[in-house]
N, C-alpha and C. Protein backbone atom coordinates (compact mmCIF):
# COMPACT_ATOMS: atom_id res chain seq x y z
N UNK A 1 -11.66 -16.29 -127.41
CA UNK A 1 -12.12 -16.64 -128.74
C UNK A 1 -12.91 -17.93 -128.64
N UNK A 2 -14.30 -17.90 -129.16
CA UNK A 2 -14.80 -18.96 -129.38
C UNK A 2 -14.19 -20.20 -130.01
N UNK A 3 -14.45 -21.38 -129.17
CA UNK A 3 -13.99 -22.64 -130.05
C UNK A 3 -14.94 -23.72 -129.80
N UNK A 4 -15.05 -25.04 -130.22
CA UNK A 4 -15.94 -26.06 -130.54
C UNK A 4 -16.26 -26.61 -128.70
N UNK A 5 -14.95 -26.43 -128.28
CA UNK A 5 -14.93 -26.87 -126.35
C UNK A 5 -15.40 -25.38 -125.70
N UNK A 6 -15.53 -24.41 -125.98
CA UNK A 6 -15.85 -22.83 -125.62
C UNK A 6 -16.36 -22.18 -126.24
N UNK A 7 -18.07 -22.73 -126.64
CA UNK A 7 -19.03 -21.39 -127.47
C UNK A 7 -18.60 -20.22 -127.19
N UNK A 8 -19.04 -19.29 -128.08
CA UNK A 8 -19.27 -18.02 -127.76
C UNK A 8 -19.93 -17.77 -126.72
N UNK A 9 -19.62 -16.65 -125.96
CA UNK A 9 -19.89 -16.15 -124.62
C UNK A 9 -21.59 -14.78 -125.18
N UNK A 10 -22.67 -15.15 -124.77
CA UNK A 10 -23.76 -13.60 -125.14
C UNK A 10 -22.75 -12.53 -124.16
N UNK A 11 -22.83 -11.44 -125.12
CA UNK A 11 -22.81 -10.02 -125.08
C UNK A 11 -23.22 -10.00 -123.51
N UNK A 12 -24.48 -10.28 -123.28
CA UNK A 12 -24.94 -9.96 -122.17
C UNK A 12 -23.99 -10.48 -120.62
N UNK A 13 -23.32 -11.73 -120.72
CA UNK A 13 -22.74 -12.22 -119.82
C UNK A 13 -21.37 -12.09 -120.03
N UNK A 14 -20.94 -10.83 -120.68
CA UNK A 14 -19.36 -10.37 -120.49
C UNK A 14 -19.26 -8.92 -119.99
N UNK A 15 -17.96 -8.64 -119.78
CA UNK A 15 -17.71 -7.24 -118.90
C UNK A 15 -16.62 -6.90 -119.55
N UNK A 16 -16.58 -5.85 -120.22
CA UNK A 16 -15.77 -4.99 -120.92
C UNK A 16 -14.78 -4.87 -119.85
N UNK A 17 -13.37 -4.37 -120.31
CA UNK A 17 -12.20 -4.25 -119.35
C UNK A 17 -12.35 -3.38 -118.62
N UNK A 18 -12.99 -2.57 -118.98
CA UNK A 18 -13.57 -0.69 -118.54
C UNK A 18 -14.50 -0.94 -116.88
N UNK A 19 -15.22 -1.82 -117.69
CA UNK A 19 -16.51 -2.06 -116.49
C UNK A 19 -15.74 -3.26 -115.59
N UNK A 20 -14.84 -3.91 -115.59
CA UNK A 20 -14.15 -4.49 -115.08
C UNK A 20 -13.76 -3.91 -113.90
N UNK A 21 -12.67 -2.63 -114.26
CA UNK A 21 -11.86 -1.75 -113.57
C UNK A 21 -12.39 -1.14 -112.93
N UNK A 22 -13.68 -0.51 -113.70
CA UNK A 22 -14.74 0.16 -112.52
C UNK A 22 -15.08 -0.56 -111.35
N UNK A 23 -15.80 -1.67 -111.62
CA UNK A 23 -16.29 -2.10 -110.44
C UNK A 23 -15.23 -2.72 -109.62
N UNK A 24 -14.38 -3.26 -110.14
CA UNK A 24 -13.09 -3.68 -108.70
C UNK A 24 -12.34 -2.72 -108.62
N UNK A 25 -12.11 -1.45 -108.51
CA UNK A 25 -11.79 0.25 -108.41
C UNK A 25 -10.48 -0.04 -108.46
N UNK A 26 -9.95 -0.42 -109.40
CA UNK A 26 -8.31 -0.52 -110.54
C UNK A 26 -8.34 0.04 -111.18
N UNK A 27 -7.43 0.56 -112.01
CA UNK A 27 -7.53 1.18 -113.37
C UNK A 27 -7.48 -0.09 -114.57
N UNK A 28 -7.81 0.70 -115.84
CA UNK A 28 -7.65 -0.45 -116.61
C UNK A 28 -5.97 -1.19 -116.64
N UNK A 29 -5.27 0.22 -117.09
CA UNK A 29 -3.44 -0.43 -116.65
C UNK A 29 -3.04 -1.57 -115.76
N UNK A 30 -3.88 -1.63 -114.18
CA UNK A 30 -3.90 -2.36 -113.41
C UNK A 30 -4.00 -3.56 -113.83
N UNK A 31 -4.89 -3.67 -114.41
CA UNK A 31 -6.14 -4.88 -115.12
C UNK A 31 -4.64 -5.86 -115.73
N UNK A 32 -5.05 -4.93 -117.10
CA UNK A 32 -4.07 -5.27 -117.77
C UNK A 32 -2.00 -5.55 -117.22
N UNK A 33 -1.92 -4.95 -116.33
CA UNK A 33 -0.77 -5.47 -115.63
C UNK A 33 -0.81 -6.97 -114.97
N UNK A 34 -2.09 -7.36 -114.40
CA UNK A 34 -2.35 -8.20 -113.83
C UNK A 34 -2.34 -9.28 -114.95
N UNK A 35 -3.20 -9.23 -116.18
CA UNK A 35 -2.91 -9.78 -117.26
C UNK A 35 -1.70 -10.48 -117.60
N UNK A 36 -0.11 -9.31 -117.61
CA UNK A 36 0.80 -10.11 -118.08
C UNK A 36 1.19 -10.29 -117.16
N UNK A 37 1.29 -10.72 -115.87
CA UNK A 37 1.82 -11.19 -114.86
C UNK A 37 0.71 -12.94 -114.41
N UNK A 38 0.41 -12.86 -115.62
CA UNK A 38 -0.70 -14.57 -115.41
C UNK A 38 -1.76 -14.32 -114.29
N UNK A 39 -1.97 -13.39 -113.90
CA UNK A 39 -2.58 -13.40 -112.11
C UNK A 39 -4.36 -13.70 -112.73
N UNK A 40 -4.71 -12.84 -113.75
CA UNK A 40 -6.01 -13.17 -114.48
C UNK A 40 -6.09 -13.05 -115.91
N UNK A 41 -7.18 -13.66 -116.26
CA UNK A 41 -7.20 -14.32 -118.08
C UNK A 41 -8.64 -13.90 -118.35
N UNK A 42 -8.71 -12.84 -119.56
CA UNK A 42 -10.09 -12.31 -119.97
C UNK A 42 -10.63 -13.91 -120.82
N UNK A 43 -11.61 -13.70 -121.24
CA UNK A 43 -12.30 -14.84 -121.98
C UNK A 43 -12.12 -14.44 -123.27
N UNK A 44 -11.92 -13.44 -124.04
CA UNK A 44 -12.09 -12.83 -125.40
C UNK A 44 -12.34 -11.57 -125.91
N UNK A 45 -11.90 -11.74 -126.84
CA UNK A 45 -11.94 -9.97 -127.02
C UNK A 45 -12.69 -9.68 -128.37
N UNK A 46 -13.49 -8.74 -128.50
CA UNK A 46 -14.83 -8.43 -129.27
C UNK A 46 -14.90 -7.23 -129.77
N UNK A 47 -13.52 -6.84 -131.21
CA UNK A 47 -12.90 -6.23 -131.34
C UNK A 47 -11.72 -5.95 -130.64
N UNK A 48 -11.42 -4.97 -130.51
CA UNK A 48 -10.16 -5.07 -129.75
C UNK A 48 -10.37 -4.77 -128.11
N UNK A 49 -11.81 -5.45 -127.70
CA UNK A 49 -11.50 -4.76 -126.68
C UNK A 49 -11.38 -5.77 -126.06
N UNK A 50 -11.04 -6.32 -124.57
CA UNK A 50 -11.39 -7.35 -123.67
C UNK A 50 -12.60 -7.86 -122.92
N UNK A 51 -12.82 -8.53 -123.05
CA UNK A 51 -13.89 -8.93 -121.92
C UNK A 51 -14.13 -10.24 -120.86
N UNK A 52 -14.26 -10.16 -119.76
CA UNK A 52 -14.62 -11.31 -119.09
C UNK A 52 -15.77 -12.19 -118.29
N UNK A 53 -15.64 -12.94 -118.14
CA UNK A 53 -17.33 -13.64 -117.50
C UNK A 53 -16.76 -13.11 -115.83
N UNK A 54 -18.25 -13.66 -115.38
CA UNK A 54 -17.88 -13.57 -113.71
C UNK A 54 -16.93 -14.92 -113.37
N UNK A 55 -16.71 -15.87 -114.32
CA UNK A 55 -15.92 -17.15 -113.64
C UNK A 55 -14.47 -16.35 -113.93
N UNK A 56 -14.21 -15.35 -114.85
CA UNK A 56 -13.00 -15.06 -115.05
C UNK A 56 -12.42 -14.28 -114.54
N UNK A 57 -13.44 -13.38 -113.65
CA UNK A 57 -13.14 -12.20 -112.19
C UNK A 57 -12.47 -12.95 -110.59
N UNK A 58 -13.07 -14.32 -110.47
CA UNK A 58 -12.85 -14.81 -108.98
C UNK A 58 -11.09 -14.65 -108.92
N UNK A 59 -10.31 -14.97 -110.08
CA UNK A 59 -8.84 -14.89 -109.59
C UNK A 59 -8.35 -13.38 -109.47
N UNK A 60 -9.43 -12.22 -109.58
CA UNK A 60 -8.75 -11.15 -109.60
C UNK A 60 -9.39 -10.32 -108.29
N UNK A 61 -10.59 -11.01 -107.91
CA UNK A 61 -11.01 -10.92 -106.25
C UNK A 61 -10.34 -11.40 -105.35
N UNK A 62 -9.49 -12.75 -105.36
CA UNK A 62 -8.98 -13.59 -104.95
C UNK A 62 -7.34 -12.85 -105.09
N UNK A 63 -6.81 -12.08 -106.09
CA UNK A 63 -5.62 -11.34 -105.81
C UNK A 63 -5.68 -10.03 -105.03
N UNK A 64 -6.96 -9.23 -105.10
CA UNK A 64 -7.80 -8.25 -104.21
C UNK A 64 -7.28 -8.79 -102.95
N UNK A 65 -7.91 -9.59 -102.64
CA UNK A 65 -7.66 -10.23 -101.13
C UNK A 65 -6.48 -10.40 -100.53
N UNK A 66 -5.38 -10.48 -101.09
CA UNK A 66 -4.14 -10.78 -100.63
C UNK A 66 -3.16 -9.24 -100.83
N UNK A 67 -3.60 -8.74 -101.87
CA UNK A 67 -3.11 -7.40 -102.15
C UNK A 67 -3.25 -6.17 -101.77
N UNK A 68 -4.67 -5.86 -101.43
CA UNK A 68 -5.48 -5.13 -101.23
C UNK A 68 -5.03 -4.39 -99.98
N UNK A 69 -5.10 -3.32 -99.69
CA UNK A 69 -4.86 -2.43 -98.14
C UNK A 69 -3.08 -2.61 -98.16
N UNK A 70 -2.12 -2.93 -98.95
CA UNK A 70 -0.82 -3.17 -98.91
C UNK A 70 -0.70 -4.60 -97.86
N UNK A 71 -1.86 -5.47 -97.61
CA UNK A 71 -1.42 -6.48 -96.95
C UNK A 71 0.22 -7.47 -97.50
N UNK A 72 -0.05 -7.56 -98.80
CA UNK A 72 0.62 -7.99 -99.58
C UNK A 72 1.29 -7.41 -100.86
N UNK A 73 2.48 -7.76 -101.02
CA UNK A 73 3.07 -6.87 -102.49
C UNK A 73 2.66 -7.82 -103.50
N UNK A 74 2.96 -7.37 -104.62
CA UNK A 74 2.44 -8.20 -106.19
C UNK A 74 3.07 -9.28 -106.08
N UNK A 75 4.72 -9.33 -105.52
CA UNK A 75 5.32 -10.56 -106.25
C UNK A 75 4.86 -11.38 -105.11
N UNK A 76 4.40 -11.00 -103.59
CA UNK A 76 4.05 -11.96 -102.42
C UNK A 76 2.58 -12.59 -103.04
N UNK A 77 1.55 -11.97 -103.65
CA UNK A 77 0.74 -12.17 -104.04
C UNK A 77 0.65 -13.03 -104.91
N UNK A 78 1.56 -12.90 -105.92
CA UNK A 78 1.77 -13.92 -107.54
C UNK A 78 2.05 -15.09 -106.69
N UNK A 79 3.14 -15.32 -105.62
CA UNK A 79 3.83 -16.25 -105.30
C UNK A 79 2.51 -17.27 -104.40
N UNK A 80 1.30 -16.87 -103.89
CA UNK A 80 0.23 -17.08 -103.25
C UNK A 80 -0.41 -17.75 -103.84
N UNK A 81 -0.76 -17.10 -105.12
CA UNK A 81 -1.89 -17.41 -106.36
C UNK A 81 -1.16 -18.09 -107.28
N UNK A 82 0.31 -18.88 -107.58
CA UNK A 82 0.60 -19.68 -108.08
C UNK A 82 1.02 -20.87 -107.18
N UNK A 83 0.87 -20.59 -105.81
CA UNK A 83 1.29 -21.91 -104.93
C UNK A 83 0.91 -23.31 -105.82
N UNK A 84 1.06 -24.43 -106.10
CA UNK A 84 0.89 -25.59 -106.31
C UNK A 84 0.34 -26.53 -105.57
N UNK A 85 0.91 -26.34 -104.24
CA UNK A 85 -0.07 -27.70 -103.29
C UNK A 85 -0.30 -26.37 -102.20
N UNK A 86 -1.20 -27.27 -101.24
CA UNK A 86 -1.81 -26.72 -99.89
C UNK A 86 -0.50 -26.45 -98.93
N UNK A 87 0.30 -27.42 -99.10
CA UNK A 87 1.18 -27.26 -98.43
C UNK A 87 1.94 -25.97 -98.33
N UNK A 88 2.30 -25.71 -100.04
CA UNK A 88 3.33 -24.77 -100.36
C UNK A 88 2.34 -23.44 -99.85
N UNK A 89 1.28 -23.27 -100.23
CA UNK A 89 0.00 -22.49 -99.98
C UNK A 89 0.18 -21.66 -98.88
N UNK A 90 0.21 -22.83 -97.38
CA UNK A 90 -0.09 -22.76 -96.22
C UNK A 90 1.47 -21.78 -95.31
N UNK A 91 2.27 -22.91 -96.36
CA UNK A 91 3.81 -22.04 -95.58
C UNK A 91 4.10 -20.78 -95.94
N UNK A 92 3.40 -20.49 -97.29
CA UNK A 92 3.44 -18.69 -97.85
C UNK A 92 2.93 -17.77 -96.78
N UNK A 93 1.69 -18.80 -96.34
CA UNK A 93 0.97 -17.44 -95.55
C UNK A 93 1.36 -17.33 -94.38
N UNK A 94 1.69 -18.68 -94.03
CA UNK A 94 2.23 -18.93 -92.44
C UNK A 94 3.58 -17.62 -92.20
N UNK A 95 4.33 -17.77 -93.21
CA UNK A 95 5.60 -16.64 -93.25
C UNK A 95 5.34 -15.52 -93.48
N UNK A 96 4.21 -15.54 -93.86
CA UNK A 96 3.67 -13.51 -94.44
C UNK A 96 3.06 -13.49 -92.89
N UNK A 97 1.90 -14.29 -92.18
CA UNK A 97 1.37 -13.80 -91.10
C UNK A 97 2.52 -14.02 -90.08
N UNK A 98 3.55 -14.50 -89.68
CA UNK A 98 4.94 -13.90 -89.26
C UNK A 98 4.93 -13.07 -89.25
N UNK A 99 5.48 -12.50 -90.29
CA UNK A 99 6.19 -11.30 -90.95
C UNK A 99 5.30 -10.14 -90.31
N UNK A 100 4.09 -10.20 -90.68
CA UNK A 100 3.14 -9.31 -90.48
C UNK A 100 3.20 -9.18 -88.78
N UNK A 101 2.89 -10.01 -88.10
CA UNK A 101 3.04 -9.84 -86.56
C UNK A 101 4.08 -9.71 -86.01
N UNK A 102 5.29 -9.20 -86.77
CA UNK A 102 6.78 -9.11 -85.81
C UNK A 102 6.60 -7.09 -86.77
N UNK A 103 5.84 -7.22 -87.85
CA UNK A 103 5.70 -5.39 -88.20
C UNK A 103 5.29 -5.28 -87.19
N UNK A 104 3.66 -5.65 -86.52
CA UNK A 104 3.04 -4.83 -85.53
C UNK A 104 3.18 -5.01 -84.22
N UNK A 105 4.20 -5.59 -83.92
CA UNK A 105 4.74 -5.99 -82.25
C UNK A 105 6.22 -4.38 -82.61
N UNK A 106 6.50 -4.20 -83.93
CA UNK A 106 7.27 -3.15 -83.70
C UNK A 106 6.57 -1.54 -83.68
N UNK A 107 5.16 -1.84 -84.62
CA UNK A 107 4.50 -0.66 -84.81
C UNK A 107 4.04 0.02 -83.38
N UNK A 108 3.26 -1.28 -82.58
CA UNK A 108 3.07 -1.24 -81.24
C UNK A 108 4.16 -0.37 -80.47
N UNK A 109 5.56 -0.92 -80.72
CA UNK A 109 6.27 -0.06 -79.46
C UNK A 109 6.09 0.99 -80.53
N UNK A 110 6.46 1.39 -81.76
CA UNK A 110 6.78 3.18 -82.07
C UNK A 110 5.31 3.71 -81.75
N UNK A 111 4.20 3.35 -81.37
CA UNK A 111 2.99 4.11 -80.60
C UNK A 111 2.79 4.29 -79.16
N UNK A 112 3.82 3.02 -78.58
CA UNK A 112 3.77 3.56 -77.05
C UNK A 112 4.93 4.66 -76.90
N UNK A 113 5.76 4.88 -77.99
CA UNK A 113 6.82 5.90 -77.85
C UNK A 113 5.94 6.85 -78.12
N UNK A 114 5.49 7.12 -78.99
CA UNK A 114 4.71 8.45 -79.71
C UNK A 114 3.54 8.58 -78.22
N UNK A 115 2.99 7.85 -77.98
CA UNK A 115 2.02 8.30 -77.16
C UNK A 115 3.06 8.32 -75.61
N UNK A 116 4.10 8.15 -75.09
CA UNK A 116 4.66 8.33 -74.39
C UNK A 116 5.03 10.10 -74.17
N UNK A 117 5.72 10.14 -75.90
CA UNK A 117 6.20 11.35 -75.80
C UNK A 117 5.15 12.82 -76.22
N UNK A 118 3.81 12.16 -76.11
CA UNK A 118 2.88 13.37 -75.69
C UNK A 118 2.72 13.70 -74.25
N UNK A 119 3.14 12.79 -73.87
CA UNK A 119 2.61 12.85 -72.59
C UNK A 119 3.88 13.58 -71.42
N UNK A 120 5.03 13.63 -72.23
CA UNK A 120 6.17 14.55 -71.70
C UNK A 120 5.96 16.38 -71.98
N UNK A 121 5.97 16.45 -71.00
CA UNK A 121 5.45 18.15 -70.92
C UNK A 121 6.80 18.82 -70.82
N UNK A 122 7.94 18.53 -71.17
CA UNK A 122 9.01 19.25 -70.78
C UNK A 122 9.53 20.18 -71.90
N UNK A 123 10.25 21.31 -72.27
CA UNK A 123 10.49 21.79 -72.68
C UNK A 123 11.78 20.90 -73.64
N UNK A 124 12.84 20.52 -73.39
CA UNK A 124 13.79 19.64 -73.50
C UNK A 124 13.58 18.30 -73.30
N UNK A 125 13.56 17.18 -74.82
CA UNK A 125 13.47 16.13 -74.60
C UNK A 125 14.46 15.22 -73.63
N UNK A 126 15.58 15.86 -73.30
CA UNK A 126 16.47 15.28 -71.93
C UNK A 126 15.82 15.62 -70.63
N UNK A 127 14.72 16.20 -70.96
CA UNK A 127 14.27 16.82 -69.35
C UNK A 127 13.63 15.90 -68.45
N UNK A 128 12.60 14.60 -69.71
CA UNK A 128 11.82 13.86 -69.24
C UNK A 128 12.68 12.76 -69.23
N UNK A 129 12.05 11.69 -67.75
CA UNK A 129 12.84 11.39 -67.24
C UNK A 129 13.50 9.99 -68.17
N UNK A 130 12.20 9.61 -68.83
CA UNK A 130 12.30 7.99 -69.66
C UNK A 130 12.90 8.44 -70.87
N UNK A 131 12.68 9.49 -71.91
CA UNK A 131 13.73 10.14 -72.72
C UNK A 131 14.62 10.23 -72.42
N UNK A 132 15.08 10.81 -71.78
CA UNK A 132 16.71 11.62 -71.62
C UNK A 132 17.10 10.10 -71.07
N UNK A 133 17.00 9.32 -70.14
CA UNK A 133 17.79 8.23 -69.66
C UNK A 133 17.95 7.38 -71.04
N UNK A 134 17.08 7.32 -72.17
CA UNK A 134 16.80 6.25 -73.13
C UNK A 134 18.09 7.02 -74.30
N UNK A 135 18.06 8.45 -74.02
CA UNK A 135 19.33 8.96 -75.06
C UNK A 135 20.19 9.17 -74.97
N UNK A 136 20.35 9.39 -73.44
CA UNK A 136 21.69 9.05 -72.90
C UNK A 136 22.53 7.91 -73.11
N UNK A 137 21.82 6.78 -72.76
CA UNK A 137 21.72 6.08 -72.91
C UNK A 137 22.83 5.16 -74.32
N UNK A 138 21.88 5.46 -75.46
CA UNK A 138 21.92 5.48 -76.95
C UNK A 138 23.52 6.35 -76.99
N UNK A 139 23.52 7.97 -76.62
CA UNK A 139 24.89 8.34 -76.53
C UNK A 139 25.73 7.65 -76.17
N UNK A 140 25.64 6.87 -74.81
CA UNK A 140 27.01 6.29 -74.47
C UNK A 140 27.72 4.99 -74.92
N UNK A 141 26.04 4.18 -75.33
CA UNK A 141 26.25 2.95 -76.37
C UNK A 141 27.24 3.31 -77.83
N UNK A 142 26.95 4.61 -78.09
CA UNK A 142 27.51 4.63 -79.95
C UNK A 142 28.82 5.11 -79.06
N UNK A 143 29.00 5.91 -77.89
CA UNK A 143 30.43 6.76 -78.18
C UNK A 143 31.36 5.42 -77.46
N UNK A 144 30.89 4.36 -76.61
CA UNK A 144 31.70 3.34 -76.48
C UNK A 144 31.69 2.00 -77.75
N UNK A 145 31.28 1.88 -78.72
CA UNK A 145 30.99 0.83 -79.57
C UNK A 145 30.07 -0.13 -79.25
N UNK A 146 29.87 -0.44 -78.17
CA UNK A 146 28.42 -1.30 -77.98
C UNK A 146 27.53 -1.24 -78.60
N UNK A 147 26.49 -2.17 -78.53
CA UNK A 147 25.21 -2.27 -78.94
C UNK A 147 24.31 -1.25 -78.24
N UNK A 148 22.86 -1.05 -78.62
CA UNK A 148 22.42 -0.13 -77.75
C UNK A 148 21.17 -1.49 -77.39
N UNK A 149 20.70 -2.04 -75.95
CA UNK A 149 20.61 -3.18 -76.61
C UNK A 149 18.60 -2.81 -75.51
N UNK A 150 18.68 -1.88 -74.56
CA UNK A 150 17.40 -1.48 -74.01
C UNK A 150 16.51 -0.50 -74.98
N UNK A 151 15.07 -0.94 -75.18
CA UNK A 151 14.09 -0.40 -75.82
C UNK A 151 13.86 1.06 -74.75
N UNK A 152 13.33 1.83 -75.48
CA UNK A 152 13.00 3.05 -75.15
C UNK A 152 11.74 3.15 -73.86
N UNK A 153 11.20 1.62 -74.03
CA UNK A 153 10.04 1.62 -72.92
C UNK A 153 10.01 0.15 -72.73
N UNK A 154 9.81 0.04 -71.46
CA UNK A 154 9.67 -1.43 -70.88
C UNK A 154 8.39 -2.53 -71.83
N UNK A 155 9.31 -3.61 -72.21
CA UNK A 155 8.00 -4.38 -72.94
C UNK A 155 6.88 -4.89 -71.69
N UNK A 156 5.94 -4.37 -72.44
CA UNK A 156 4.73 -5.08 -71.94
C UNK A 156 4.64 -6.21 -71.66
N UNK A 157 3.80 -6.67 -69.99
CA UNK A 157 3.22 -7.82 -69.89
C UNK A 157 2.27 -8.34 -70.77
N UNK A 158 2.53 -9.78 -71.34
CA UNK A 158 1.91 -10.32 -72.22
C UNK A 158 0.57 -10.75 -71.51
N UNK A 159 -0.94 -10.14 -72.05
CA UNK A 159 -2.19 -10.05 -71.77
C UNK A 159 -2.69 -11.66 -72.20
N UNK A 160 -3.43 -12.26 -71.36
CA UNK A 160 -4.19 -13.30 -71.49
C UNK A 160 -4.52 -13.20 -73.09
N UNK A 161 -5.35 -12.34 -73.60
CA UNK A 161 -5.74 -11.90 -75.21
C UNK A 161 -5.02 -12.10 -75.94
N UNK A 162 -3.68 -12.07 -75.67
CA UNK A 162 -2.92 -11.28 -76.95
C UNK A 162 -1.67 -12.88 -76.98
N UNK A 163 -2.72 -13.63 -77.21
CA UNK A 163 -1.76 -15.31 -77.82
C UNK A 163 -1.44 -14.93 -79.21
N UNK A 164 -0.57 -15.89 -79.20
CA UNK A 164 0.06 -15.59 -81.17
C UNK A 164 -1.53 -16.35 -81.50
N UNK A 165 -1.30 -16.04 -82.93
CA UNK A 165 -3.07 -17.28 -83.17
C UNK A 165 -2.82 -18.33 -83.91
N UNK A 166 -3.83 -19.34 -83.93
CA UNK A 166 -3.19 -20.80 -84.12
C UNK A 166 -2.32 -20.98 -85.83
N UNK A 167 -1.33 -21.89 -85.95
CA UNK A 167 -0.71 -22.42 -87.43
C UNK A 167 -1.98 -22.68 -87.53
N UNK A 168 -1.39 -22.88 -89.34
CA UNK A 168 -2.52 -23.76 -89.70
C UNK A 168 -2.85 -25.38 -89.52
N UNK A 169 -1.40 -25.97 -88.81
CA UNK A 169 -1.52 -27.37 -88.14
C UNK A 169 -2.29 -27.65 -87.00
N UNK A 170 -2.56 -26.36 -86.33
CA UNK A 170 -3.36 -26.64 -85.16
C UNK A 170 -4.49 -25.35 -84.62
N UNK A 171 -5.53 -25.63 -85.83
CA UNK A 171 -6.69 -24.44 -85.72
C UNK A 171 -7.30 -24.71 -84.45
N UNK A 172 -7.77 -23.12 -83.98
CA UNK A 172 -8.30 -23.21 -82.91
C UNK A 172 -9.73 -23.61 -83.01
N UNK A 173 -10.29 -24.36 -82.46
CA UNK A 173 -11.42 -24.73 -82.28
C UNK A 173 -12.71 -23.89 -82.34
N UNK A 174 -12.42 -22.55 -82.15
CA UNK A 174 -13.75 -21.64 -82.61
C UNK A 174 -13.27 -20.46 -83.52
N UNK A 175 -12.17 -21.35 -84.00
CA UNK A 175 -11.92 -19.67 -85.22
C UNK A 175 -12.44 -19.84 -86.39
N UNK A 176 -12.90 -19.01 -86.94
CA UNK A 176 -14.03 -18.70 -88.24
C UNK A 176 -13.01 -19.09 -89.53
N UNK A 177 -13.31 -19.61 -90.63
CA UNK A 177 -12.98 -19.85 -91.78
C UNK A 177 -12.53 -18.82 -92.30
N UNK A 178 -12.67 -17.93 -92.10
CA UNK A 178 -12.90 -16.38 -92.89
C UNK A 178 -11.90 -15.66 -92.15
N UNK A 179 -10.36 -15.37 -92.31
CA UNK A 179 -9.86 -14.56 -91.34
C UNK A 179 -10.12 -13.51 -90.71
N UNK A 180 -10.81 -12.86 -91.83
CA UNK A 180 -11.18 -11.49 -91.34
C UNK A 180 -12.36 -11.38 -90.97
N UNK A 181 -12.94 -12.91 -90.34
CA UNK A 181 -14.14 -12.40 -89.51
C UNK A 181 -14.08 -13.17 -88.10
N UNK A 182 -12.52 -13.74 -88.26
CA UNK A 182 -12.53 -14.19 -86.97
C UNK A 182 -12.14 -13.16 -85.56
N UNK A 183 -12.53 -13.54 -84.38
CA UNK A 183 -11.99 -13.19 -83.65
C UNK A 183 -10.58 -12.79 -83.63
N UNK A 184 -10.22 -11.38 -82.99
CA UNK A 184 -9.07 -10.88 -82.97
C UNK A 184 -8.77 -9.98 -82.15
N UNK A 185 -7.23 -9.95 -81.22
CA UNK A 185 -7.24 -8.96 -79.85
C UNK A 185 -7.76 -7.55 -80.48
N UNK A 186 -8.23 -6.68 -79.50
CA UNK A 186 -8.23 -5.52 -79.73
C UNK A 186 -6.93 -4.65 -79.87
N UNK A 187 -7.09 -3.81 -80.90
CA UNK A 187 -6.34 -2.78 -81.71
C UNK A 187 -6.07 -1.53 -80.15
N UNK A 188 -7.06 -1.80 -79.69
CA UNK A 188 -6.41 -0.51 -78.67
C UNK A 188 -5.36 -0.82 -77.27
């Protein structure tokens, strides 16, 4: 709503909630969820509908970014986009990019299993030799109470490439501003 500190906004430099949703490919519900969760704030509404400037989109690109591809859930996201200092900021992400690299150090082994167990031609998964020892194995751990405490495949030697990557206390000297355009080991 226009006020004496916030003219009216021209027609021309607002975006209906509709055209909103379209172009950042949300639904309007989305929009509007994001709304009562504080994450973004339309500028006014012109009738009943909503509308916002482009200064009033950056916090909902900026929740895109953290949300987007399931990197992040809503409440990890809210908790991101309401940080208070750099500090608090820095330790959110520091613990999500944790988090995130102890998923894919596990995703990693369930693909050297999966691609292991194409590569077993046996009729009977006890037949091959790293299976059957790994379930045997697992059998004799549960039928004595132990732990079962050997992975299904020997961990990998750790590759020159594949360093954790720097905190944010100690950036590496040629890594890009932009995470996702910095350098990063290969996926294969």
């Amino acid at each position: 709503m226009p006020t004496k500190d916030r003219p009216e906004v021209p027609m021309k430099d607002l975006y209906s909630i509709s055209e909103v949703a379209e172009a950042f490919g949300i639904s309007v519900a989305a929009l509007r969820f994001y709304e009562e969760r504080g994450l973004v704030r339309h500028s006014e509404r012109r009738g009943r509908v909503r509308h916002y400037t482009r200064e009033d989109l950056a916090p909902l690109a900026y929740v895109q970014l953290w949300h987007d591809d399931g990197m992040l859930t809503l409440a990890e996201t809210s908790a991101i986009v309401d940080s208070e200092t750099v500090a608090d900021r820095l330790g959110l992400i520091t613990a999500q990019r944790d988090a995130m690299l102890e998923r894919i150090e596990k995703l990693n082994r369930a693909v050297a299993v999966l691609s292991h167990m194409l590569g077993c031609r046996t009729d009977r998964a006890l037949d091959c030799s790293m299976t059957g020892t790994y379930i045997r194995g697992r059998v004799d751990a549960a039928l004595s109470g132990t732990p079962h405490t050997s992975d299904f495949l020997p961990s990998p030697s750790p590759s020159p490439s594949s360093s954790t990557p720097p905190t944010p206390s100690s950036p590496s000297p040629s890594s890009s501003p932009n995470p996702r355009h910095s350098a990063s080991p290969s996926r294969g």
